[in-house]
Protein backbone atom coordinates (compact mmCIF):
# COMPACT_ATOMS: atom_id res chain seq x y z
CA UNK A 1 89.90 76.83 -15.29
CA UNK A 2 88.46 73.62 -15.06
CA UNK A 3 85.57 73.61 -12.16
CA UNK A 4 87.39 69.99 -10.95
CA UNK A 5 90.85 71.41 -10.45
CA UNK A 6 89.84 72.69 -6.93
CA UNK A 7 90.28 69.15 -5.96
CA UNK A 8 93.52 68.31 -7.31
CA UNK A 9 94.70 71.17 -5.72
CA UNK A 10 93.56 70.87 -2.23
CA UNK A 11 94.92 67.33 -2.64
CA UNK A 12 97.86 68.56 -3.07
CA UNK A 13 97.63 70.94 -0.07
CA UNK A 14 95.38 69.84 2.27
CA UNK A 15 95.46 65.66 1.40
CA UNK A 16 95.04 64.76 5.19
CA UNK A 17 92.14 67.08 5.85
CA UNK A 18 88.15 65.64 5.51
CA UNK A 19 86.38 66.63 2.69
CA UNK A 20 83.48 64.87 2.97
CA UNK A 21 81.46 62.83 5.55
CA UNK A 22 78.76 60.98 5.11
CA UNK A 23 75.69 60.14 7.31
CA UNK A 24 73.18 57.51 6.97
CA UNK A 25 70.26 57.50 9.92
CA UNK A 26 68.90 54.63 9.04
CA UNK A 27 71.84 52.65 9.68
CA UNK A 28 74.02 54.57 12.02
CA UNK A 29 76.53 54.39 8.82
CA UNK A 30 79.56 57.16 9.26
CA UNK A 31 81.90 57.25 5.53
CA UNK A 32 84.52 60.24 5.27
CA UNK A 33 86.74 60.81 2.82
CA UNK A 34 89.91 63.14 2.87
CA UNK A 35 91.03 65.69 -0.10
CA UNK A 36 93.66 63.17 -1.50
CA UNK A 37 90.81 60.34 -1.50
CA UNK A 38 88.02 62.08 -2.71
CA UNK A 39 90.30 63.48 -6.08
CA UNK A 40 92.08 60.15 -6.49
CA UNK A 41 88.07 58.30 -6.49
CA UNK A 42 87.15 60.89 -9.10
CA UNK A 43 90.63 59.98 -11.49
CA UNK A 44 89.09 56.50 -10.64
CA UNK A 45 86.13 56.90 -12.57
CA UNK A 46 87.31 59.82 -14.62
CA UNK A 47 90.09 57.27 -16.20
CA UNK A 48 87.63 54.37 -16.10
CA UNK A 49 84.67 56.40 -18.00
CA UNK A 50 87.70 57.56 -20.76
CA UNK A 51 89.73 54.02 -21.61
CA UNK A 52 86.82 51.69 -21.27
CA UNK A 53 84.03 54.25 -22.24
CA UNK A 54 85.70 56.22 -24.87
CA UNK A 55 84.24 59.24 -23.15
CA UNK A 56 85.84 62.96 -24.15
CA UNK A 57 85.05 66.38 -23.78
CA UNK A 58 82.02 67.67 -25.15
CA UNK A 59 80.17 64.39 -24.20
CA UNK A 60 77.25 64.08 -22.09
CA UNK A 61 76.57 61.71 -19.35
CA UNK A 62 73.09 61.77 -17.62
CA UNK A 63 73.44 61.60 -13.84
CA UNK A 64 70.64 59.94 -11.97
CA UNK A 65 71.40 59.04 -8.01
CA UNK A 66 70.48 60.21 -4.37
CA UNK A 67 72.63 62.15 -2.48
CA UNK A 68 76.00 60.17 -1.41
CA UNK A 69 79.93 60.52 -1.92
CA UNK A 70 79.42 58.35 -5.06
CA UNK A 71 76.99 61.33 -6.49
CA UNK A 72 80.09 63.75 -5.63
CA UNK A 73 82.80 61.23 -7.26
CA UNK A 74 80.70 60.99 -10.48
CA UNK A 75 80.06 64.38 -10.97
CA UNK A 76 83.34 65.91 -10.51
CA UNK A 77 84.96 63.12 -13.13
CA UNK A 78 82.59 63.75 -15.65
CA UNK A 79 83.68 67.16 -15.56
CA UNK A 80 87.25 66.66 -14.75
CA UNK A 81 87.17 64.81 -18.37
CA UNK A 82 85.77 68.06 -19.76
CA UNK A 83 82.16 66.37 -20.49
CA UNK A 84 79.06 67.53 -19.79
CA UNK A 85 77.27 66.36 -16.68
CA UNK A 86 73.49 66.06 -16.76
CA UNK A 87 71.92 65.45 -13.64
CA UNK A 88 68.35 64.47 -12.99
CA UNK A 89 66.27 65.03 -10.61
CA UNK A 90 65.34 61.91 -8.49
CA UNK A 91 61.23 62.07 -8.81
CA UNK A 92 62.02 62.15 -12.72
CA UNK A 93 59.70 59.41 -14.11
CA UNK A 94 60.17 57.17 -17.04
CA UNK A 95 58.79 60.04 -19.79
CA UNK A 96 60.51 62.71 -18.31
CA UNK A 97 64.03 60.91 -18.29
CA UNK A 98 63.87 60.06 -21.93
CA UNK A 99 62.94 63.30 -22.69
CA UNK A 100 66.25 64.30 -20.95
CA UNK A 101 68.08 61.77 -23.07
CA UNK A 102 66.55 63.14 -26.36
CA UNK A 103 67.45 66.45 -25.27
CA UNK A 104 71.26 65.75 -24.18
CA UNK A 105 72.01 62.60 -26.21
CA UNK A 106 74.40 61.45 -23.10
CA UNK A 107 77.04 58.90 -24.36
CA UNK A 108 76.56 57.27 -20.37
CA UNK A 109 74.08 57.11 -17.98
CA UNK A 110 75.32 56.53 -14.12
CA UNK A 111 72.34 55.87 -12.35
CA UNK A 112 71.64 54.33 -8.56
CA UNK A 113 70.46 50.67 -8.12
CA UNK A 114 67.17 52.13 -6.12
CA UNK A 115 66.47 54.05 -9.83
CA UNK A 116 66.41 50.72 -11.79
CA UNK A 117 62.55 50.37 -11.71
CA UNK A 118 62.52 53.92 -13.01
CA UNK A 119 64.92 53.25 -15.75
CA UNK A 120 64.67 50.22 -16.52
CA UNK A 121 61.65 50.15 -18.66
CA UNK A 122 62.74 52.55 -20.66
CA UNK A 123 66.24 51.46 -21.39
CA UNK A 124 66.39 50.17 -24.45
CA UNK A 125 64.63 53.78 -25.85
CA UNK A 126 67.67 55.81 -24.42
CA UNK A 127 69.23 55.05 -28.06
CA UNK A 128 71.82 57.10 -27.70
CA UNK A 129 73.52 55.92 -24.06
CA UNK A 130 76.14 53.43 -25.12
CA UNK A 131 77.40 52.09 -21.14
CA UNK A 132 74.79 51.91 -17.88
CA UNK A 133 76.91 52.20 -14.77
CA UNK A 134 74.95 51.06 -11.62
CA UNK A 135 75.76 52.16 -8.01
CA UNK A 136 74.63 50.56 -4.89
CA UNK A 137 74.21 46.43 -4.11
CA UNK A 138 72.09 45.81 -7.26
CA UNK A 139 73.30 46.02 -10.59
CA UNK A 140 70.84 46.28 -13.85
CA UNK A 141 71.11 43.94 -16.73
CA UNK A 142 73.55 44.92 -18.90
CA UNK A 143 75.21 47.09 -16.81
CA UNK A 144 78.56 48.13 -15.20
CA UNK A 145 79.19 48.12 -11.23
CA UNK A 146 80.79 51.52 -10.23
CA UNK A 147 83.03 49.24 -7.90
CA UNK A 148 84.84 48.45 -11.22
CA UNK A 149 85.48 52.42 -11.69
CA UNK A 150 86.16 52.78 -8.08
CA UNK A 151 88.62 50.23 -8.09
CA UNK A 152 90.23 51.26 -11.55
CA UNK A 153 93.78 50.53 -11.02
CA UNK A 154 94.70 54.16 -13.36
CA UNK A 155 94.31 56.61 -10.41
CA UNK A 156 96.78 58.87 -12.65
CA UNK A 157 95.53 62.71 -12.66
CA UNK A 158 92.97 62.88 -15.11
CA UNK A 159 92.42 66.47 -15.28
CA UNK A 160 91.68 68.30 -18.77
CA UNK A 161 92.02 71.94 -19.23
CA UNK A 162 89.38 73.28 -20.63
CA UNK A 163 88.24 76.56 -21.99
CA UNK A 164 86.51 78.90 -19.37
CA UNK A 165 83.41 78.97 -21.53
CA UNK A 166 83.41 75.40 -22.04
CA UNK A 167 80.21 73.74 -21.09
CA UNK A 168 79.76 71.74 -17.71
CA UNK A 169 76.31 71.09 -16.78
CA UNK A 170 73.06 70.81 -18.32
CA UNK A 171 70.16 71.55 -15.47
CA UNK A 172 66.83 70.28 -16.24
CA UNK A 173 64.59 73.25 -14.79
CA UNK A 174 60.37 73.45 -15.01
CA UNK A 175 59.49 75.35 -18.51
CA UNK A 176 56.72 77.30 -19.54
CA UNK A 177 55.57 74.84 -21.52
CA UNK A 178 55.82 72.23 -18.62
CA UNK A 179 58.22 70.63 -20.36
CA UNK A 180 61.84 70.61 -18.35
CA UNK A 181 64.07 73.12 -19.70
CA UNK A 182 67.76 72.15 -20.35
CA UNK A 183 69.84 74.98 -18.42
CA UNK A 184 74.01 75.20 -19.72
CA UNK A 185 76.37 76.13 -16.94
CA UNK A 186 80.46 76.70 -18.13
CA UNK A 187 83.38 75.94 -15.83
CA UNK A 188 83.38 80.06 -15.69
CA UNK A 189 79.81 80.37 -14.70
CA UNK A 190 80.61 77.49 -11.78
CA UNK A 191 83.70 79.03 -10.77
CA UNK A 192 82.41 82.61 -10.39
CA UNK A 193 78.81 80.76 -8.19
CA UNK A 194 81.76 79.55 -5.81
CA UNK A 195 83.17 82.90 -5.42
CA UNK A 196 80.37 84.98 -5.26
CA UNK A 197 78.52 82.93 -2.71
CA UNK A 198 82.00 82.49 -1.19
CA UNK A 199 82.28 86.52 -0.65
CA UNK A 200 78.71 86.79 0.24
CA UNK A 201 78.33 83.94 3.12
CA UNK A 202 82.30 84.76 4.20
CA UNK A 203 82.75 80.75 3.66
CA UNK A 204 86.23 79.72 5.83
CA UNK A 205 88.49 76.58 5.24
CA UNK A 206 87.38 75.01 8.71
CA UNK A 207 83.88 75.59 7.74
CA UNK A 208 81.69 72.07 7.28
CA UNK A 209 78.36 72.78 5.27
CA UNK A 210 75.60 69.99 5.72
CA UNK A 211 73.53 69.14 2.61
CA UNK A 212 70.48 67.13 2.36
CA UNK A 213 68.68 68.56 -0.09
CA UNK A 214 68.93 67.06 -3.41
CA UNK A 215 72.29 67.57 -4.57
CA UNK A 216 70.89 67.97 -8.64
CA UNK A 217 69.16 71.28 -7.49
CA UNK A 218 70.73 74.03 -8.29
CA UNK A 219 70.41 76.02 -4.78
CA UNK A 220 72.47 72.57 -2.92
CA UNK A 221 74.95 72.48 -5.88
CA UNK A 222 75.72 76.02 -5.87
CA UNK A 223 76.05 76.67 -2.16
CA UNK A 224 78.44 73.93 -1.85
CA UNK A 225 80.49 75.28 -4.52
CA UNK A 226 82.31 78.28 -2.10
CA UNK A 227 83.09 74.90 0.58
CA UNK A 228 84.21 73.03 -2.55
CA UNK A 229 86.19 76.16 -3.66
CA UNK A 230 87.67 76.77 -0.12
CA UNK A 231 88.67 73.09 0.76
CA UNK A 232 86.32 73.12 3.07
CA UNK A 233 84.15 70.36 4.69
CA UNK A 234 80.07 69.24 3.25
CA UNK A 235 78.64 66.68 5.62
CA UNK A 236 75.97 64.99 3.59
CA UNK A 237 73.06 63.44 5.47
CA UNK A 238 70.95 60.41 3.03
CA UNK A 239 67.56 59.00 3.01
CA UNK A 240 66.44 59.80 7.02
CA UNK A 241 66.08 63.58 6.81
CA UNK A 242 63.71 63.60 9.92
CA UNK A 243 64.19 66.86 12.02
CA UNK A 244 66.18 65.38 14.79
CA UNK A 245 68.33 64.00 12.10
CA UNK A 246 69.27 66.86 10.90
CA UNK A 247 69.99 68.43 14.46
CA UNK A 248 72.26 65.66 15.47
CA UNK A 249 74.46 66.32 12.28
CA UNK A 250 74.72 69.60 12.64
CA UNK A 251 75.88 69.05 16.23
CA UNK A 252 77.75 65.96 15.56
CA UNK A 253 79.94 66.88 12.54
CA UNK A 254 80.14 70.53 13.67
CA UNK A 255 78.60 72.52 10.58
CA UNK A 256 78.31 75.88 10.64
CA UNK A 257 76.21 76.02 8.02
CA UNK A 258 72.72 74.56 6.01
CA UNK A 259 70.28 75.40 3.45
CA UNK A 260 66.61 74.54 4.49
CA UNK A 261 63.40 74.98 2.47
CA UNK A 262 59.96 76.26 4.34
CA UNK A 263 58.34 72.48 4.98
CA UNK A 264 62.26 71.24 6.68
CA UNK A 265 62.01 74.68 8.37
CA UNK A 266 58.26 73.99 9.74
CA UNK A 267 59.30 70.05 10.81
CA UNK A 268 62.21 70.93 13.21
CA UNK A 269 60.17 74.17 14.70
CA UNK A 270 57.10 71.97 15.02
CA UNK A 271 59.46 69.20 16.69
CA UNK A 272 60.88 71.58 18.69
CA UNK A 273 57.46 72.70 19.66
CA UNK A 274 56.13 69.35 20.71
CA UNK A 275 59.29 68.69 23.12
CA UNK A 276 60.44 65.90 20.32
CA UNK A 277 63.76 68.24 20.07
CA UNK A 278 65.23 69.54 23.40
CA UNK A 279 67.78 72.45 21.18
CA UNK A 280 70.08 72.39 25.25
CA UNK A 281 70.36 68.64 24.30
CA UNK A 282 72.88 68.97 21.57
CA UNK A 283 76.10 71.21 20.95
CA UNK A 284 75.43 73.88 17.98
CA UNK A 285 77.93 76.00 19.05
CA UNK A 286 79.76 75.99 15.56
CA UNK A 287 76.62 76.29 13.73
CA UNK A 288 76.80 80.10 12.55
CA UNK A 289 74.26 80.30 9.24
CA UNK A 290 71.18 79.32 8.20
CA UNK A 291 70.14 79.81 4.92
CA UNK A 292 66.45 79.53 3.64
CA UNK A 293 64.83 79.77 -0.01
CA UNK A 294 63.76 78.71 -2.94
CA UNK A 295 60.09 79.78 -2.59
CA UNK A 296 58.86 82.19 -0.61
CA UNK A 297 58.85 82.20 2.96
CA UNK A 298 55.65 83.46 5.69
CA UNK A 299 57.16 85.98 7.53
CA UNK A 300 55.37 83.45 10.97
CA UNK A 301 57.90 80.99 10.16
CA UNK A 302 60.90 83.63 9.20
CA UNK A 303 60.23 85.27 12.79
CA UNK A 304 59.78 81.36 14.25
CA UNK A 305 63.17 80.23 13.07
CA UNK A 306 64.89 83.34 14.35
CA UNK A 307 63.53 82.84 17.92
CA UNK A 308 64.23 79.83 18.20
CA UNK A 309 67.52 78.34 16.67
CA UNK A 310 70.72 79.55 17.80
CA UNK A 311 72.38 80.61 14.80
CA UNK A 312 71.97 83.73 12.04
CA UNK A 313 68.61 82.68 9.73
CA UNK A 314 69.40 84.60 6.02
CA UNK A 315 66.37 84.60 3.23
CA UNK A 316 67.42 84.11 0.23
CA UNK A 317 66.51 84.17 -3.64
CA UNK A 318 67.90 82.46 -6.82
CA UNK A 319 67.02 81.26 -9.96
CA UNK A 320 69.05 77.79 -11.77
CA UNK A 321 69.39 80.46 -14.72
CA UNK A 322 71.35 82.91 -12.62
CA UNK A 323 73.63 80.93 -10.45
CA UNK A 324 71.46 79.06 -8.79
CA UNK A 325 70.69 80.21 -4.71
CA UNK A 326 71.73 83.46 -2.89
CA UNK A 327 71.71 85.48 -5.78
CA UNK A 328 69.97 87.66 -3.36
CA UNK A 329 70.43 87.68 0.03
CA UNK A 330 69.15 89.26 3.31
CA UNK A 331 71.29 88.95 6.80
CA UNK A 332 70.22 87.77 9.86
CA UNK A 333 69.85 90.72 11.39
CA UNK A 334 67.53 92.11 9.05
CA UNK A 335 64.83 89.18 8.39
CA UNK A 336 62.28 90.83 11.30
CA UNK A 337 63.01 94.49 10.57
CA UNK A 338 62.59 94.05 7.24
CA UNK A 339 59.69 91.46 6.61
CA UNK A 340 58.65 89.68 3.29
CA UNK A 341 62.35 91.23 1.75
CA UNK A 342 65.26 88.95 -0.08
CA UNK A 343 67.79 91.83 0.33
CA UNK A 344 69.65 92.80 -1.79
CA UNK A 345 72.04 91.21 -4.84
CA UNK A 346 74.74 89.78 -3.54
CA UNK A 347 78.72 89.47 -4.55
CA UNK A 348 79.19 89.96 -8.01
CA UNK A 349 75.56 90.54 -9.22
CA UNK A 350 73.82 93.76 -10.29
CA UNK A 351 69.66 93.95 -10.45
CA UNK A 352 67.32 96.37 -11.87
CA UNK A 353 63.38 96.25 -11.73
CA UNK A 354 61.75 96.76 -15.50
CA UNK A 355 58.60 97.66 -16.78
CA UNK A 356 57.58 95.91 -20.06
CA UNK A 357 59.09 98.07 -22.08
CA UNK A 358 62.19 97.58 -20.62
CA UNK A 359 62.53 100.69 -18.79
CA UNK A 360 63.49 101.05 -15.22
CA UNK A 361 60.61 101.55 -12.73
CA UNK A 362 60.94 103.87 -9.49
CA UNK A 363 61.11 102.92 -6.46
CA UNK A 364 57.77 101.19 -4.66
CA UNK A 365 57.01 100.08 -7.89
CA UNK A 366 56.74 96.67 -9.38
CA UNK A 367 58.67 95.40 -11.97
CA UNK A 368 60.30 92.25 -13.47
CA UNK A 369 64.12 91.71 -11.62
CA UNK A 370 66.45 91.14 -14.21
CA UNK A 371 69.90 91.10 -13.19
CA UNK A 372 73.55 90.01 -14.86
CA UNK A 373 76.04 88.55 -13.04
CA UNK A 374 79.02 86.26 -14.36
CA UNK A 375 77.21 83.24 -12.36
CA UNK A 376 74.91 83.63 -15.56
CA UNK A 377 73.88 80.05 -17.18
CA UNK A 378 75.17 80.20 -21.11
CA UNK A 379 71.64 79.72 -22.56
CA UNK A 380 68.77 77.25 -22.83
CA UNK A 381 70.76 74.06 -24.94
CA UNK A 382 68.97 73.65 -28.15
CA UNK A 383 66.61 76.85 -28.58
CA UNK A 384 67.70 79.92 -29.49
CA UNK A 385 64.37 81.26 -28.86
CA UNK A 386 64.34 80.68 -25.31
CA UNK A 387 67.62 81.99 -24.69
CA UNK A 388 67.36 85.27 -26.22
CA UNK A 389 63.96 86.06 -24.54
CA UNK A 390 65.65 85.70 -21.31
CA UNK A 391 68.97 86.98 -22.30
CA UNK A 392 68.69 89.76 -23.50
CA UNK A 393 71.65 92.61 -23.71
CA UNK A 394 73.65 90.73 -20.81
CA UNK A 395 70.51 90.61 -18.62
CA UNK A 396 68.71 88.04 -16.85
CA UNK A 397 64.79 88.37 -17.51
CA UNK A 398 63.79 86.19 -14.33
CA UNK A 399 59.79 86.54 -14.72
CA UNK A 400 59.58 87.18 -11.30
CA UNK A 401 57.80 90.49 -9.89
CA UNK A 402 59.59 92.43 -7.32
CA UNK A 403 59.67 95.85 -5.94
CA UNK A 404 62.45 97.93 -3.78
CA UNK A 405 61.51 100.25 -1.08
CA UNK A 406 64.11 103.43 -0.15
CA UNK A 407 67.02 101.25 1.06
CA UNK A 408 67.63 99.44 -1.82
CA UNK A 409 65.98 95.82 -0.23
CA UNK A 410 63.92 94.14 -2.88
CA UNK A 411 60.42 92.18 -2.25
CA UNK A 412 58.50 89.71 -4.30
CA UNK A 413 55.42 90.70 -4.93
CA UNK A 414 53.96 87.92 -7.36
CA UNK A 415 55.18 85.48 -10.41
CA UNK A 416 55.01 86.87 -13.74
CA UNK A 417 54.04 83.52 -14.90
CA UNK A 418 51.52 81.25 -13.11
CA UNK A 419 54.09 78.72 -11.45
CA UNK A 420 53.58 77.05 -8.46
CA UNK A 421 56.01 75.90 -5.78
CA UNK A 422 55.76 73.56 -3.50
CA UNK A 423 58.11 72.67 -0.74
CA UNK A 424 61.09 74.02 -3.04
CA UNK A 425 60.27 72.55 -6.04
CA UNK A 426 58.77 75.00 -8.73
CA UNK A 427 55.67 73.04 -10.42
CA UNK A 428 54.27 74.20 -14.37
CA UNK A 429 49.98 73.91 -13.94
CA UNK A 430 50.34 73.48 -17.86
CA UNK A 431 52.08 70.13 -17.20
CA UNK A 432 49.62 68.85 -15.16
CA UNK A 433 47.13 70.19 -17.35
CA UNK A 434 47.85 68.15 -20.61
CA UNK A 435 48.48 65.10 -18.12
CA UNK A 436 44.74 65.44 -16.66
CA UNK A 437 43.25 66.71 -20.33
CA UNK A 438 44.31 62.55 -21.53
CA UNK A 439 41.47 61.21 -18.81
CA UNK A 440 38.77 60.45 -21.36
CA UNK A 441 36.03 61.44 -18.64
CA UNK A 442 37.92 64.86 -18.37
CA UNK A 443 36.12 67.93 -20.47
CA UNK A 444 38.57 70.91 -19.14
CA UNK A 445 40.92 70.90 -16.47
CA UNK A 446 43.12 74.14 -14.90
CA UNK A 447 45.64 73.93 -11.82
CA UNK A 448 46.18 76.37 -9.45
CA UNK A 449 48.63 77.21 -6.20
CA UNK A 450 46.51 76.81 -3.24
CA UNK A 451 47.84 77.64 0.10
CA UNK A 452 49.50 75.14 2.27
CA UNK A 453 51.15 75.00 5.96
CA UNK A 454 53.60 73.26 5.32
CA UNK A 455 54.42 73.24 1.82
CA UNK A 456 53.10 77.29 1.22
CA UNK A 457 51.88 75.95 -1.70
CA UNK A 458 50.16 72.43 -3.21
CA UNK A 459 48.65 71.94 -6.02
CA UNK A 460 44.54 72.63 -6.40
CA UNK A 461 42.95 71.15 -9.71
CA UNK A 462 39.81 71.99 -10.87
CA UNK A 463 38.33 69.21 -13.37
CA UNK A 464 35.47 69.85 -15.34
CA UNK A 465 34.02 66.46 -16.18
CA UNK A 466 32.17 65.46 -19.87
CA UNK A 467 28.27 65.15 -19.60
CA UNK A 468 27.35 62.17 -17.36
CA UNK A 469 30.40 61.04 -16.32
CA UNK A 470 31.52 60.58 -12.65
CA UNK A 471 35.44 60.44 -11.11
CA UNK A 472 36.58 61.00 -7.23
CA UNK A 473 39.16 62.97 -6.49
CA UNK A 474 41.22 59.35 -5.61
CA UNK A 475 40.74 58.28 -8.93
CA UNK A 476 42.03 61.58 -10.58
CA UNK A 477 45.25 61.73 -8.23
CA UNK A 478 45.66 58.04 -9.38
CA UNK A 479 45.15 58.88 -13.32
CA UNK A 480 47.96 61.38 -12.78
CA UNK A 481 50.30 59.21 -10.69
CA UNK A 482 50.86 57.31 -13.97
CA UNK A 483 52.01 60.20 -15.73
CA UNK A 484 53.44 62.54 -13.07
CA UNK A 485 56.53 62.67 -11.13
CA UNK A 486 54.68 62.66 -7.54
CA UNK A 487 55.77 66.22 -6.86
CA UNK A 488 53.76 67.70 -9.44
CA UNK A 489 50.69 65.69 -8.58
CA UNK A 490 47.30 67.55 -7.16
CA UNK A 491 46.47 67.74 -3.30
CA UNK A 492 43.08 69.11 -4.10
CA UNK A 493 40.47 68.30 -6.43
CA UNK A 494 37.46 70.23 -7.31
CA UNK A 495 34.69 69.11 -9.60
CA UNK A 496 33.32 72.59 -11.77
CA UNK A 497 33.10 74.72 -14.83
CA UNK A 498 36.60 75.87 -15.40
CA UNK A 499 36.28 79.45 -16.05
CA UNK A 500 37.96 80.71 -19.64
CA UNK A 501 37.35 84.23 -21.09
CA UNK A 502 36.12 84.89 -23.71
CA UNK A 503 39.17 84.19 -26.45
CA UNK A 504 39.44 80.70 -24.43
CA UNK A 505 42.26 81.60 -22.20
CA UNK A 506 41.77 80.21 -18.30
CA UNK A 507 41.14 82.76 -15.74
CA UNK A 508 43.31 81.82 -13.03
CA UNK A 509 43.16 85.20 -11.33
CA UNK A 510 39.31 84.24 -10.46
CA UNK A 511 39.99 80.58 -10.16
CA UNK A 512 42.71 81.85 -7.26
CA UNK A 513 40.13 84.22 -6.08
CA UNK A 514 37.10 81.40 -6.20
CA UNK A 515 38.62 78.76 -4.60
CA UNK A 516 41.38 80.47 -2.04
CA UNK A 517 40.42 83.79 -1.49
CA UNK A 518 43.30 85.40 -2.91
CA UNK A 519 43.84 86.57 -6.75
CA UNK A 520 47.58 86.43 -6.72
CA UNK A 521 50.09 83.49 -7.57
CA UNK A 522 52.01 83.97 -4.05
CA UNK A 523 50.40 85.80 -1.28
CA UNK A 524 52.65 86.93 1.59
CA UNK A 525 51.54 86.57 4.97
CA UNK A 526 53.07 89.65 6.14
């Protein structure tokens, strides 16, 4: 079944009831839209992008905006047409979105007006991208003013039926190599995300989910999907994500439920803290679930949240390959009996812990999850070789390190690979690496996770400079701003010998050790 057909059918059976609402801080701005508007927007643009575009299935469109209902409109016709959707993440700079559009070779590119200084200057070398559609008060050179597919006078249903294995999205996710790699979801693999985290988070028609994450990352997407699936209500909240922002939407629009990452989690208990949030002020009495994720979380801040807010606080764990968030998942009333844990796999997903052989390891022991699931992404778009080492027998090699105690819950223990997240976003060192290695004062550079408050983790980079030369750490950060989405750029700089073994490979272990005091990628506090 086409992933977009939940709409057309809750417009048929729910058309009066809100689908989505809007928020903007800033402004005091308050948009809704009902079932029967939000699917007759999306045959809008859907018809728009397939008489004046000549877009059909199988084509990609790249997908560059910030969260809004216009992000939700676009996405859901580009799928409805049976094309591929390819959406980027906002801090993408100028090298990494044409390496998107070599990768995808979208026939369209809807992008937001606030993007066009990002985009613009490398416009003409997206060969490929026949039609720019601009949304928001500014429109690029050249390019076409969603108002004209809003206001498309064929609002006819444009739904396609499509093959279950048909592909839907391609989700740009940090490689090994640094480079971004190109993740394909299917209409199936969508479809059975909204029912598995439907069955695991008991998701309810009248429920109202608030999102201000980004919507491109996989752990927002995917935990919508169940509201999406259910005809349920998403409240998203743009630009002004401040912590009392976020408390007066949930009491405001009545959610019962929202997906925060450690540094939003740290804000609100910090404001809460300091008096700048009185919780009494406001009415959460709907809000039910709180989920949190997508790098590990300090057990201080796990046993904060659940003294302090009034709803349930869940941990979760997911990967963009595997469904995206709460693959795993561990309830409320286990986070402070059972610290440091994720829980255990959730609706539809089975998980094993490997040695590198393959075989299973025993309990206490530490292993590689792999799991299988029908959430499952299709395979890494344009290399084979990727794909099967993570594939392999209908099993999902994660590269993470976990271990289960008697009960079945399952802990991560450390990152198979050397990857480092920080405040959700999972950063490649090797990326920064090359970046750095282009300073022509720069002899050796290596990056490592060092710890953070806030963010768990930011990035450390220790620079080994070329005989007689001289840099600050200002002027590195600044050599990598031009090169760097501003994400992946270092919060620490230290001047040394990089230490390599003997065969030339870095020793991050003793880096870690050197300059944090700890030797692994991810050190729990508990």
């Amino acid at each position: 079944m086409n992933y977009a057909n939940y709409a057309r059918l809750h417009a048929q059976n729910l058309p009066d009831k809100i689908c989505l609402i809007e928020r903007t801080p800033a402004t005091g701005l308050r948009r809704t839209l009902t079932w029967k508007e939000f699917n007759t927007a999306i045959n809008r643009v859907a018809n728009y992008l397939k008489k004046e575009f000549g877009i059909k299935p199988g084509d990609y469109v790249m997908h560059l905006q910030n969260n809004s209902l216009e992000w939700l409109i676009s996405y859901y016709a580009i799928i409805k047409l049976g094309a591929v959707v390819v959406p980027l993440n906002f801090r993408f700079v100028g090298a990494d979105i044409k390496y998107a559009a070599e990768v995808s070779s979208p026939r369209a590119f809807l992008l937001g007006s606030e993007f066009l200084p990002v985009v613009e200057p490398v416009k003409d070398e997206l060969t490929t991208v026949k039609n720019f559609v601009c949304v928001g008060a500014e429109v690029g050179t050249g390019m076409v003013d969603f108002n004209d597919l809003l206001n498309y006078a064929d609002d006819s249903e444009a739904m396609l039926e499509v093959p279950d294995d048909t592909d839907l999205a391609m989700m740009f996710t940090s490689g090994t190599t640094g480079k971004p790699k190109p993740v394909l979801h299917t209409h199936f693999s969508l479809n059975h995300t909204a029912i598995g985290n439907g069955m695991s988070y008991f998701v309810e028609k009248n429920d109202n989910y608030l999102f201000f994450l980004p919507l491109y990352h996989s752990g927002t997407m995917f935990l919508w999907a169940p509201f999406y699936a259910t005809g349920a209500t998403g409240t998203i909240l743009r630009e002004l994500k401040e912590p009392k922002s976020i408390i007066e939407a949930l009491a405001e629009e009545k959610c019962t439920d929202v997906l925060f990452v450690v540094p939003i989690a740290i804000g609100i208990l910090n404001a809460i803290d300091k008096g700048d949030i009185k919780l009494e002020d406001y009415d959460l009495s709907a809000w039910r679930y709180m989920e949190i994720g997508a790098q590990p979380v300090p057990f201080d801040v796990m046993k904060r949240l659940v003294e302090t807010l009034p709803c349930g606080v869940s941990n979760i764990y997911g990967i963009t390959e595997g469904g995206g968030g709460g693959t795993f998942n561990l309830y409320p009333d286990e986070v402070l009996v059972r610290p440091g844990s994720i829980g255990k796999p959730t609706f539809g997903v089975e998980a094993r812990l490997v040695d590198f052989e393959g075989n299973d390891v025993a309990c206490g022991e530490v292993g590689e999850l792999i799991f299988r699931t029908p959430r499952m992404m299709k395979g890494y778009y344009g290399n084979p070789e990727m794909t099967a080492a993570t594939l392999k027998d209908g099993w999902l090699f994660t590269g993470d390190l976990l271990k289960t105690d008697e009960a079945g819950y399952y802990y991560i223990v450390d990152r198979k690979k050397d990857m480092i997240t920080s405040g959700g976003e999972n950063i490649f060192p090797v990326e920064i690496e090359d970046a750095l290695m282009e300073h022509p004062d720069i002899d050796d550079v290596a990056c490592i996770g060092a710890p953070d408050e806030r963010l768990v983790e930011v990035v450390m980079a220790i620079v080994q400079l070329k005989d007689g030369k001289n840099l600050t750490a200002e002027e590195v950060v600044e050599f990598a701003r031009t090169r760097l989405a501003t994400y992946k750029l270092p919060r620490i700089v230290k001047f040394d010998k990089v230490m390599r073994n003997p065969t030339g490979k870095l020793m991050k272990p003793q880096m870690r050790e050197k300059y944090t005091g700890r030797k692994e990628a991810f050190k729990s506090l508990v």
